[in-house]
N, C-alpha and C. Protein backbone atom coordinates (compact mmCIF):
# COMPACT_ATOMS: atom_id res chain seq x y z
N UNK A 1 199.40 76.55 -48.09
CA UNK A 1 199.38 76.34 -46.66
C UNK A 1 197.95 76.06 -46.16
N UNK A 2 197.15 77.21 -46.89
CA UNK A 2 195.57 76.72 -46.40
C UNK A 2 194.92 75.18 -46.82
N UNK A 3 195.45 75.32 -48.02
CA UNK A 3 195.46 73.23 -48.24
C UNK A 3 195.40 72.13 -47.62
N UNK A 4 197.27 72.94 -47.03
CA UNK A 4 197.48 71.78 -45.94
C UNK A 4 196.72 71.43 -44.71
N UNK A 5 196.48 72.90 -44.06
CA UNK A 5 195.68 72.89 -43.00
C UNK A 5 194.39 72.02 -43.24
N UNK A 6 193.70 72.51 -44.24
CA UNK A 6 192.50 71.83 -44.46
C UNK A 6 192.60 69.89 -44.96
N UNK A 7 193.59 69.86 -45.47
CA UNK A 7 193.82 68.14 -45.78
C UNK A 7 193.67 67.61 -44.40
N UNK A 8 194.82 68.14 -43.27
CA UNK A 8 194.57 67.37 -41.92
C UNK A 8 193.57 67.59 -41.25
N UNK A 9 192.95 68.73 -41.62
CA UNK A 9 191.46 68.47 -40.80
C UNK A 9 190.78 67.89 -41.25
N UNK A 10 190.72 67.27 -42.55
CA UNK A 10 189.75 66.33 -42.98
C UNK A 10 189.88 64.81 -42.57
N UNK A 11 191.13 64.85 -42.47
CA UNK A 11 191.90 63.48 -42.10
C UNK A 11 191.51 63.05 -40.87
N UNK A 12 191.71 63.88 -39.71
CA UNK A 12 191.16 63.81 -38.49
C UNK A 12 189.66 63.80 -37.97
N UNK A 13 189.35 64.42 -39.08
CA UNK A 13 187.40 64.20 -38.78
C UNK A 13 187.29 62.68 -39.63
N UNK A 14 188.01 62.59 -40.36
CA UNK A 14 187.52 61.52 -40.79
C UNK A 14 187.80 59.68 -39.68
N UNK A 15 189.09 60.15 -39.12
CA UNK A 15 188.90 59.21 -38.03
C UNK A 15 188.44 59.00 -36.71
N UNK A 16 188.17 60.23 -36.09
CA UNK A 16 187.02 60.52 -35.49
C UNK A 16 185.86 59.88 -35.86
N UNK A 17 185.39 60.44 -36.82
CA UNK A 17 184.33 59.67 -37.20
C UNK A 17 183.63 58.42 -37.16
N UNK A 18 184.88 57.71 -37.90
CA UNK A 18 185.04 56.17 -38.02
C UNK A 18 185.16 55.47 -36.76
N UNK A 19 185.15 56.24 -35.95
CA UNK A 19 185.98 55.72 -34.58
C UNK A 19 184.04 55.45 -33.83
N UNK A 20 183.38 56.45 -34.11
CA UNK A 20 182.30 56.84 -33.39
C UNK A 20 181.44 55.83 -33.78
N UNK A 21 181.75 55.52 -35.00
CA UNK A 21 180.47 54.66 -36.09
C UNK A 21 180.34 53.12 -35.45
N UNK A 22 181.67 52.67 -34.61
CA UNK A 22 181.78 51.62 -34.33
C UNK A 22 181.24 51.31 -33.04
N UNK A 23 181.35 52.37 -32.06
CA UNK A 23 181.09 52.37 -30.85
C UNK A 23 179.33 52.25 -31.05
N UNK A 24 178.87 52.95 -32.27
CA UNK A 24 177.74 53.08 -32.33
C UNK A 24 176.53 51.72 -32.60
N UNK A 25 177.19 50.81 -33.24
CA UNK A 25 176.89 49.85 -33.90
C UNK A 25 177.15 48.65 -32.18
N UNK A 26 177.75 48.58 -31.76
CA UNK A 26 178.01 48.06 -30.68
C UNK A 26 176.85 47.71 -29.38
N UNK A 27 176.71 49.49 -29.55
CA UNK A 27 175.33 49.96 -28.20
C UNK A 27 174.32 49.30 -28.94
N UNK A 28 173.85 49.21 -29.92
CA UNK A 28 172.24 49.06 -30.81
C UNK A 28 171.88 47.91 -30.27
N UNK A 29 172.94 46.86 -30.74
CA UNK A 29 172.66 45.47 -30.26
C UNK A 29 172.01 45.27 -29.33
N UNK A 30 170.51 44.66 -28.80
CA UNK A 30 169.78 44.34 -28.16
C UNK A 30 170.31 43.48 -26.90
N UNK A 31 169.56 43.66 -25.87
CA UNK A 31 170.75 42.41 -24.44
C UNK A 31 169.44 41.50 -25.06
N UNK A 32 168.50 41.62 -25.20
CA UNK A 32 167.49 40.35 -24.99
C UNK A 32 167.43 40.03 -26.31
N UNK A 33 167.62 39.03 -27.02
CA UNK A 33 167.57 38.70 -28.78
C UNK A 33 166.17 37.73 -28.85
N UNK A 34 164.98 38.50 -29.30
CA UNK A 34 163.93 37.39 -29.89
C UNK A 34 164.64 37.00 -31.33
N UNK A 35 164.12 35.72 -31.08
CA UNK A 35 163.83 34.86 -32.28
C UNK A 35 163.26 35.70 -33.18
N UNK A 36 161.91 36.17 -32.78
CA UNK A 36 160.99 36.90 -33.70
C UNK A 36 160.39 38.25 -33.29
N UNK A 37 160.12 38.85 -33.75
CA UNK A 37 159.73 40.31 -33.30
C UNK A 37 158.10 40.77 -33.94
N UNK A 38 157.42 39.78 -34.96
CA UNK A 38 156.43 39.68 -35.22
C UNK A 38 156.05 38.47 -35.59
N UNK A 39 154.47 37.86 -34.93
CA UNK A 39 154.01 36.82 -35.29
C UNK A 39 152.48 37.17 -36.45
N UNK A 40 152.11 36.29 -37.05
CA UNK A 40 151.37 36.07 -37.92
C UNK A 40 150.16 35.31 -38.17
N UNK A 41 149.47 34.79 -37.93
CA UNK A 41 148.60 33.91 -38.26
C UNK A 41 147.51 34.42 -38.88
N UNK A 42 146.75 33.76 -40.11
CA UNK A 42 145.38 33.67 -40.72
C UNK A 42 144.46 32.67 -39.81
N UNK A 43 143.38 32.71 -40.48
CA UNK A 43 142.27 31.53 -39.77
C UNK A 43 142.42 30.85 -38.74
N UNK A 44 142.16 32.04 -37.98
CA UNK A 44 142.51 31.77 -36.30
C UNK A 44 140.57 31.59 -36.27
N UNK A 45 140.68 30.46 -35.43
CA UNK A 45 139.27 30.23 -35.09
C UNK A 45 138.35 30.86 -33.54
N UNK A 46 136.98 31.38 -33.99
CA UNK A 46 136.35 32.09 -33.45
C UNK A 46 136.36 31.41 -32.16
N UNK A 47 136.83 32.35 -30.72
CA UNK A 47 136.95 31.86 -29.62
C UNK A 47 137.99 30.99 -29.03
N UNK A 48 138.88 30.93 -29.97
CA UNK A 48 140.18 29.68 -29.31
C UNK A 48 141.20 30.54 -28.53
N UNK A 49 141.91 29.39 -28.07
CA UNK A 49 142.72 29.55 -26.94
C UNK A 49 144.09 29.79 -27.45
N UNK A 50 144.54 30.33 -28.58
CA UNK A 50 145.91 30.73 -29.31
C UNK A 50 146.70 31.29 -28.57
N UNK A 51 148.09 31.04 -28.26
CA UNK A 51 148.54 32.00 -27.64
C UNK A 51 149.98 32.24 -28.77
N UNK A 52 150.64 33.95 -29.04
CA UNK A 52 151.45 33.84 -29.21
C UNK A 52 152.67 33.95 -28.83
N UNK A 53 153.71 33.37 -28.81
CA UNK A 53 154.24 32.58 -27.96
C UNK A 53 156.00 33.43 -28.45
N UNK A 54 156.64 34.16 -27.37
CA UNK A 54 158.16 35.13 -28.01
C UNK A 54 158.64 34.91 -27.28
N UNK A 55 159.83 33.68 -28.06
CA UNK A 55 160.91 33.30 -27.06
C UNK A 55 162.30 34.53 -27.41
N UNK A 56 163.05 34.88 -26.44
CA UNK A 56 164.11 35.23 -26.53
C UNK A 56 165.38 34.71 -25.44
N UNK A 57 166.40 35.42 -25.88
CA UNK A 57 167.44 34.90 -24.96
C UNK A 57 168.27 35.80 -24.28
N UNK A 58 168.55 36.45 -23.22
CA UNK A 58 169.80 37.22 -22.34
C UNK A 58 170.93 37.04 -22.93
N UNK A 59 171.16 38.20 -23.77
CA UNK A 59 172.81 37.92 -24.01
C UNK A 59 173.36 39.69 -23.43
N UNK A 60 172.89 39.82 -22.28
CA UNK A 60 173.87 40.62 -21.49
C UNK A 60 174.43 39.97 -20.20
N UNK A 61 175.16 40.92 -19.90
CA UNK A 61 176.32 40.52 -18.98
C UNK A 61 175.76 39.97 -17.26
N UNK A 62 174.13 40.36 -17.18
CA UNK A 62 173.75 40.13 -16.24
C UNK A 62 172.56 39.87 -16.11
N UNK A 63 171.98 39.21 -15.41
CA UNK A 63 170.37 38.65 -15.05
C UNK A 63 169.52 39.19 -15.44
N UNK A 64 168.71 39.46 -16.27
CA UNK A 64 167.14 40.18 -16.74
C UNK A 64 166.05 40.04 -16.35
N UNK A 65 165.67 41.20 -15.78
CA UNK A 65 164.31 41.32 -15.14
C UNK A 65 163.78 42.31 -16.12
N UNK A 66 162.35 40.97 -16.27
CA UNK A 66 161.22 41.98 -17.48
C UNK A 66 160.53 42.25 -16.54
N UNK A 67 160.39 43.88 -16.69
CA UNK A 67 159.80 44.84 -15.46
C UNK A 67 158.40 45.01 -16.05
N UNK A 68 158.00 44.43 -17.04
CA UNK A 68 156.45 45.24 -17.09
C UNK A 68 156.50 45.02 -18.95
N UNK A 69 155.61 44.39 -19.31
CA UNK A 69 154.96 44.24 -20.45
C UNK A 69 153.64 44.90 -20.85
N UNK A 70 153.10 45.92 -21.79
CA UNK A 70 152.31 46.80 -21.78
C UNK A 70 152.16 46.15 -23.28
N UNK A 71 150.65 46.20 -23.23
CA UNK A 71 150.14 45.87 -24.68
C UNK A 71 149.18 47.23 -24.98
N UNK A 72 149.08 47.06 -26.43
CA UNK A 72 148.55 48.26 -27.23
C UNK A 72 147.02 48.40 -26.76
N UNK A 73 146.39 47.85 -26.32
CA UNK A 73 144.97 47.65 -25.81
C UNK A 73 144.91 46.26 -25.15
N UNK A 74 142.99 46.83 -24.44
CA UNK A 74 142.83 45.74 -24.06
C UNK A 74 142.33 44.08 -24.02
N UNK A 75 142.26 44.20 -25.14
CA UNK A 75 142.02 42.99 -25.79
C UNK A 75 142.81 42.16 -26.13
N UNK A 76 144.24 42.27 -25.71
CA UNK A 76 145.49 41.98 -25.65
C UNK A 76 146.32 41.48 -24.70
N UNK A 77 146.73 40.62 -23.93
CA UNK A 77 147.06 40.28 -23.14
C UNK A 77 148.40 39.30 -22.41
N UNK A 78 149.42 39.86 -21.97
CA UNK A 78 151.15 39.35 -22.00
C UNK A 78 151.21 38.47 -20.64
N UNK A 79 152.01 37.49 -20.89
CA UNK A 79 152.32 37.08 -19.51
C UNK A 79 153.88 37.15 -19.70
N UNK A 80 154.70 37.89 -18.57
CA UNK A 80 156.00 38.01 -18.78
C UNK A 80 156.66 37.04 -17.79
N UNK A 81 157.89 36.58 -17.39
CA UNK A 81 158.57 35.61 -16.90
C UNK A 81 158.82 36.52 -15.24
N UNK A 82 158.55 35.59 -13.99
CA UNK A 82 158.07 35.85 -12.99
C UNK A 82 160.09 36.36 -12.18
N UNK A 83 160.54 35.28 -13.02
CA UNK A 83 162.14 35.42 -12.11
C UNK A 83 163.20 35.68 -13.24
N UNK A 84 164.04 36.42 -12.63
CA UNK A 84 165.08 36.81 -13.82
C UNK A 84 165.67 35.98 -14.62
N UNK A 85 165.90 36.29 -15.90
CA UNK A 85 166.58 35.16 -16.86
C UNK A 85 168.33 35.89 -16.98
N UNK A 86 168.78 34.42 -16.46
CA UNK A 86 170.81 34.56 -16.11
C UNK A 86 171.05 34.74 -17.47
N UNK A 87 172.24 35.33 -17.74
CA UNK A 87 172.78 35.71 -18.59
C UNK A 87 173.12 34.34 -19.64
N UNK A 88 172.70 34.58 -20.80
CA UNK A 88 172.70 33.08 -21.44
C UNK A 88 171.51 31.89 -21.49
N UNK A 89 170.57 32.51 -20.80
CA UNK A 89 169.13 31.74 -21.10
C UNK A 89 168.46 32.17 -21.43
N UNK A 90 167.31 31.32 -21.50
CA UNK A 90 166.17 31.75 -22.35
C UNK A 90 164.55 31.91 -21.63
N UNK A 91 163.79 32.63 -22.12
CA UNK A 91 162.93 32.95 -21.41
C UNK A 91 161.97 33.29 -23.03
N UNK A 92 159.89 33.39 -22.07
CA UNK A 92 159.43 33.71 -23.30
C UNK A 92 158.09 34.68 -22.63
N UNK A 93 157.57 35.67 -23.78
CA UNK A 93 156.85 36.24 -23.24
C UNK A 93 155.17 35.38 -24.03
N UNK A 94 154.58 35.26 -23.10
CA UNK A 94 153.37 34.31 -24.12
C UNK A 94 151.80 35.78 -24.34
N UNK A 95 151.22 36.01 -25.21
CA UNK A 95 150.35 36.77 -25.49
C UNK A 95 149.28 36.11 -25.88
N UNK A 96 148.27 36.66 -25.18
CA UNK A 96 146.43 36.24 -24.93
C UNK A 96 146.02 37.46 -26.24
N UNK A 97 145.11 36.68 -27.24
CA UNK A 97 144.34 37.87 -27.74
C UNK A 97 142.86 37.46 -28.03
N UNK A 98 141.97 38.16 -27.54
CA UNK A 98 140.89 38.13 -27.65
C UNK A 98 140.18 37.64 -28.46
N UNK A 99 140.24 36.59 -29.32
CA UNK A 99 139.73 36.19 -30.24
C UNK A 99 137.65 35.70 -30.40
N UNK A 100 137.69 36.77 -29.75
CA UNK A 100 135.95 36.90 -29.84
C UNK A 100 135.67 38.06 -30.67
N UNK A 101 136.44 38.68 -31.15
CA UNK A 101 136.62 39.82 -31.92
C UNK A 101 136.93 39.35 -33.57
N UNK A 102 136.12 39.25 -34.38
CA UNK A 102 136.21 38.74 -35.54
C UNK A 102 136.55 40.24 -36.06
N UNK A 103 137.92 39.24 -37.53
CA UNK A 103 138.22 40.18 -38.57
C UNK A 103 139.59 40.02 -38.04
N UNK A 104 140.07 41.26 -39.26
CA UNK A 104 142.13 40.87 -39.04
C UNK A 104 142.17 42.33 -37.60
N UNK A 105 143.25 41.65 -37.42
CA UNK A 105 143.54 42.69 -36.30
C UNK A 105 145.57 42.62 -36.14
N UNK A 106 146.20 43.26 -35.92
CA UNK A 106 147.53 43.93 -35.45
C UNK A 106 147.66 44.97 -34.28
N UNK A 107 148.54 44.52 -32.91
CA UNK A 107 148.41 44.71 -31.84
C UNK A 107 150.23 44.65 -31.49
N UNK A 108 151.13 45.62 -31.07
CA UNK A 108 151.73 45.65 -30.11
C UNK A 108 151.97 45.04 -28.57
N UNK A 109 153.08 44.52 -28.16
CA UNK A 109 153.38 44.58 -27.19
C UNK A 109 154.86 45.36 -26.69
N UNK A 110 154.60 45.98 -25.39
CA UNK A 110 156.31 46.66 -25.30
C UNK A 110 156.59 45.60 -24.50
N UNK A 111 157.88 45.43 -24.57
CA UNK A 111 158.56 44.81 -23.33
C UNK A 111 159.61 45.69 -22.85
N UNK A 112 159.65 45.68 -21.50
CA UNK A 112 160.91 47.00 -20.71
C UNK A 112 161.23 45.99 -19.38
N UNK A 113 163.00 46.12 -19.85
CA UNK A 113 163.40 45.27 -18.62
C UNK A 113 164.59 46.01 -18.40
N UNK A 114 165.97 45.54 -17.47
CA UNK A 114 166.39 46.25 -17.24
C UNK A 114 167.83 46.11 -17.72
N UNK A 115 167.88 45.41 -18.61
CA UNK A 115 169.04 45.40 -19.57
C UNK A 115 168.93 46.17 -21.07
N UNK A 116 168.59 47.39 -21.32
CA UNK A 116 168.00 47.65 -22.27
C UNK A 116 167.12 48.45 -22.78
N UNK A 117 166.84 48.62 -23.57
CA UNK A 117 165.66 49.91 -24.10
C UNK A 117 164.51 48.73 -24.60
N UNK A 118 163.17 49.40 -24.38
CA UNK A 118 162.40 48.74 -24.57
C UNK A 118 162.29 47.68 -25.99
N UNK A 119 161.75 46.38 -25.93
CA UNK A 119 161.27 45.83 -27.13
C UNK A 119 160.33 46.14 -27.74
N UNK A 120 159.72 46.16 -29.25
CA UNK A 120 158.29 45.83 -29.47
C UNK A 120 158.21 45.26 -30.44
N UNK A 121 156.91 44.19 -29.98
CA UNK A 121 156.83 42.77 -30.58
C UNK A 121 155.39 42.80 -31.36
N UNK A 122 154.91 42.60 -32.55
CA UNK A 122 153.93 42.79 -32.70
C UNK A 122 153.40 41.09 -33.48
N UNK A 123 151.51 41.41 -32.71
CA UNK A 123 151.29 40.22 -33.43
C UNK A 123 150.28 40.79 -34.66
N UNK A 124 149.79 39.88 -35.40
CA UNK A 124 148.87 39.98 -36.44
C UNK A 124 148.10 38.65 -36.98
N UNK A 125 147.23 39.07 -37.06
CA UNK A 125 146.08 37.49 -37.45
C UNK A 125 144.82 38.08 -38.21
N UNK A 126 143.81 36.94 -38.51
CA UNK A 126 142.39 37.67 -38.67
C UNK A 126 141.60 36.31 -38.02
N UNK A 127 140.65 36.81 -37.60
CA UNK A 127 139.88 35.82 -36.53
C UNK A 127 138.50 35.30 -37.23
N UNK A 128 138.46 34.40 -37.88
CA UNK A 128 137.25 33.56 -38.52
C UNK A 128 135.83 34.14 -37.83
N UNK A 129 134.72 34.43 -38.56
CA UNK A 129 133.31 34.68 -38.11
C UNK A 129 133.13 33.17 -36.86
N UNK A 130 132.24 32.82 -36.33
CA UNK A 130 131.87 31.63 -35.72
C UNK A 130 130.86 30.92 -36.41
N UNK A 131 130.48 31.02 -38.04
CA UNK A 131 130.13 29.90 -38.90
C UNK A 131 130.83 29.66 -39.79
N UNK A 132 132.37 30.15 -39.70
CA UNK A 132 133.39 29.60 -40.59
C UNK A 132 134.66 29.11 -39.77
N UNK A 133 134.29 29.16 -38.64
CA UNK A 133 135.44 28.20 -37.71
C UNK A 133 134.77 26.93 -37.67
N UNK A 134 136.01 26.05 -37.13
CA UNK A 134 136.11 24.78 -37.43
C UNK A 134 135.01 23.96 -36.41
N UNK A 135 134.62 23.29 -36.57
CA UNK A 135 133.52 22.80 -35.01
C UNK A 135 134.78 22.00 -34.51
N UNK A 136 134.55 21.91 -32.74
CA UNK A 136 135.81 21.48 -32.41
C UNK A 136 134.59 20.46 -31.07
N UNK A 137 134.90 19.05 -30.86
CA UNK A 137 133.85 18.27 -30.10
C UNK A 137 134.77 17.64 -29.07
């Protein structure tokens, strides 16, 4: 009898369970989908105007407003999209980095809007001395 008892309680936690795992997998899914979530570049030249550039797209049910883009320091710098992106478009966040700062460097950005739990997007590069960048006339 104690068997039995215990078979159906296993049975029942076990679809419980299964039941939860799905709901769970559901929520994770991001409303805003980048393309990319980290950019990259080598021999970025001393002083240029690089920007990196994170397109994504609204795939929630309603208009997205990016409330505030916060980068890891200040040598770092986001421009986020001024008017909400409708459900089904696309929008991009573009990032300034200081490239007077020679050597490799890796830098964060959050993004927090209001479809969602925050993003974070990170870039990475290394920035040429200024007698091994390119002369540019």
């Amino acid at each position: 009898m104690k068997f039995l008892h215990l078979s159906i309680l296993l049975v029942f936690t076990q679809v419980f369970f299964a039941q939860t795992t799905e709901k769970t997998k559901k929520a994770t899914q991001p409303a805003l989908r980048f393309a990319v979530l980290e950019i990259e570049r080598q021999d970025i030249p001393y002083g240029s105007e690089d920007l990196f550039v994170f397109e994504f797209k609204n795939t929630s049910k309603k208009a997205a407003v990016i409330t505030n883009v916060q980068t890891s320091c200040g040598c770092t710098a986001a421009d986020r999209p001024e008017t909400p992106i409708r459900k089904g478009k696309k929008g991009v966040i573009k990032v300034h980095y200081d490239t007077k700062r020679v050597g490799a460097f890796t830098k964060t950005i959050t993004v927090f809007s209001n479809v969602g739990d925050p993003i974070v997007l990170t870039i990475k590069g290394t920035v040429l001395t200024p007698s091994d960048s390119p002369v540019t006339n």
